[in-house]
Protein backbone atom coordinates (compact mmCIF):
# COMPACT_ATOMS: atom_id res chain seq x y z
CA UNK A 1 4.48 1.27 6.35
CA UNK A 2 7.46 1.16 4.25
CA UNK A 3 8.84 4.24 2.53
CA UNK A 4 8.69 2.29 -1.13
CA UNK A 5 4.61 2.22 -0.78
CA UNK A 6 3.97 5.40 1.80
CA UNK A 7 4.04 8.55 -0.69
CA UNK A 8 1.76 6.74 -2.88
CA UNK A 9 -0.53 6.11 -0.55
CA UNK A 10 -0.40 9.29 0.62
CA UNK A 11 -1.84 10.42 -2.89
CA UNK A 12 -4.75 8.40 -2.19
CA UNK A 13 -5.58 9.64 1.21
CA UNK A 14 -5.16 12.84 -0.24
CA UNK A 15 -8.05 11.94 -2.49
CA UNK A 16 -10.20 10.94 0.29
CA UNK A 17 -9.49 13.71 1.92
CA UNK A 18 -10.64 15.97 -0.63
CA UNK A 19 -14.47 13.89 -0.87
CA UNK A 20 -14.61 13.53 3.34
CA UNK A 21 -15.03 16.50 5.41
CA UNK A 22 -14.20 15.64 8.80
CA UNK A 23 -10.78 14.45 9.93
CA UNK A 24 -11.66 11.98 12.26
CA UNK A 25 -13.84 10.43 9.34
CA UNK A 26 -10.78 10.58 7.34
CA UNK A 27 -8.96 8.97 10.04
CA UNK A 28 -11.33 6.05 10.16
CA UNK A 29 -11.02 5.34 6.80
CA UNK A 30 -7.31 5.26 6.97
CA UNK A 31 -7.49 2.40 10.03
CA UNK A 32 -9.99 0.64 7.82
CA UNK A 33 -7.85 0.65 5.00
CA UNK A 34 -4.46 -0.24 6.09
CA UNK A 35 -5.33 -2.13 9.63
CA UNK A 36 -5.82 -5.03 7.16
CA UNK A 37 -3.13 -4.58 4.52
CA UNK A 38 -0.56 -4.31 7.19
CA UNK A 39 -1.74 -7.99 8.91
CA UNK A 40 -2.39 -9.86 5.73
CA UNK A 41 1.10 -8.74 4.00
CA UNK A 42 4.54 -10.33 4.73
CA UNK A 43 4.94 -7.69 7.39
CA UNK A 44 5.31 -9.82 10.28
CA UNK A 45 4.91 -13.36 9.00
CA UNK A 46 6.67 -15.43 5.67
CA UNK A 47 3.95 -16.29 3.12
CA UNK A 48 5.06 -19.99 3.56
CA UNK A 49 4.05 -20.19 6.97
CA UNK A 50 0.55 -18.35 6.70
CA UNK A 51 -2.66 -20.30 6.27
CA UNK A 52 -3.70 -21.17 2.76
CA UNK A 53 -6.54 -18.54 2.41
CA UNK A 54 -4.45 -15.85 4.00
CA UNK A 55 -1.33 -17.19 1.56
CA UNK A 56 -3.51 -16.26 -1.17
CA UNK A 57 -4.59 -13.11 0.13
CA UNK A 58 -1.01 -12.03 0.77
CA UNK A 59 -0.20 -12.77 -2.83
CA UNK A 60 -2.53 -10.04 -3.87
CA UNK A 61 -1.71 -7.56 -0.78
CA UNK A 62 0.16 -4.60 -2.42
CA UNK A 63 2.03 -4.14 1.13
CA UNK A 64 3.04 -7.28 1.02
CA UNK A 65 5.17 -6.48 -2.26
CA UNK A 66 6.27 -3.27 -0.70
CA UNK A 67 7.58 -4.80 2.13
CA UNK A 68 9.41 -7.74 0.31
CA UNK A 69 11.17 -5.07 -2.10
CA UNK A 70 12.20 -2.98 0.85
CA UNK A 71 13.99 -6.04 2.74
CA UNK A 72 15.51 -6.61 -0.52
CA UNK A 73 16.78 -3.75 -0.57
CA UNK A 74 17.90 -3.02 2.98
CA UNK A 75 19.68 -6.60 2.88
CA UNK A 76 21.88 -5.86 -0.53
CA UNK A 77 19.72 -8.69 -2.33
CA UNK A 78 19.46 -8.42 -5.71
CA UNK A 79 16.53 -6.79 -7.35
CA UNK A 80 13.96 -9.42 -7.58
CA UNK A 81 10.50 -9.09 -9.09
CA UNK A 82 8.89 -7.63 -5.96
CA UNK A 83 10.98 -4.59 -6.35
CA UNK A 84 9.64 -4.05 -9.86
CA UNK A 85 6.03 -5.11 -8.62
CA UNK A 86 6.08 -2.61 -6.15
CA UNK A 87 7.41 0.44 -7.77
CA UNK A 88 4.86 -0.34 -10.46
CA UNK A 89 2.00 -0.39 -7.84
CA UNK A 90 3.04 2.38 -6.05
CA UNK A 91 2.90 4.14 -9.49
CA UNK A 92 -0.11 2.96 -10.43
CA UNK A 93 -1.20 4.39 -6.95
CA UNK A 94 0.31 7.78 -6.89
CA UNK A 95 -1.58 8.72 -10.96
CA UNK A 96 -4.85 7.63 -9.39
CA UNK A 97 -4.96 9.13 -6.29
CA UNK A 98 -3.31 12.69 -7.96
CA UNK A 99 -6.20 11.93 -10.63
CA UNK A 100 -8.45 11.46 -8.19
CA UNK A 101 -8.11 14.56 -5.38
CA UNK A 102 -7.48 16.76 -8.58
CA UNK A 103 -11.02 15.36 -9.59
CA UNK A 104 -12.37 16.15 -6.66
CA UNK A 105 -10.57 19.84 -5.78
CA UNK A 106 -12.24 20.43 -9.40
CA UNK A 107 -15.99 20.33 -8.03
């Protein structure tokens, strides 16, 4: 997982954490979760090459923008759109799953 998307997530494990009691329940979840993300992003294959219903799946794979802004990045590109798109998701990320485990440490 790339470090532009992994504290964020984090949040929301933390979250899940907080509603499931058992770790290795927790740990399921977490394969569930990003088992997929990670092999229908841009990880390990370009979009353009990918088969049309995964290319639109990978379009809407927040993973997929993480990883795109971190090559940029790592390669001295210039900021391009996935950058912005994925420090906006992995904001949008980190509030809900902070809202959500301090929802849940509440009860």
């Amino acid at each position: 997982m790339t470090p532009v998307f992994r504290r964020p997530l984090s949040w929301v494990f933390v979250a899940v954490t907080t509603m499931v009691r058992r770790p290795e329940t927790l740990q399921a979840v977490s394969f569930i979760v990003l088992f997929p993300l990670m092999f229908s992003s841009s990880a390990y294959m370009p979009i353009e090459a990918m088969p049309t219903w995964l290319r639109v799946l990978s379009t809407v794979n927040p993973v997929t923008y993480a990883v795109d802004a971190t090559r940029a990045l790592a390669f001295d590109r210039p900021w391009s759109s996935a950058v912005i798109a994925a420090v906006g998701i992995s904001l949008v990320a980190a509030i809900a799953g902070a809202a959500l485990a301090a929802k849940a440490v509440r009860r």
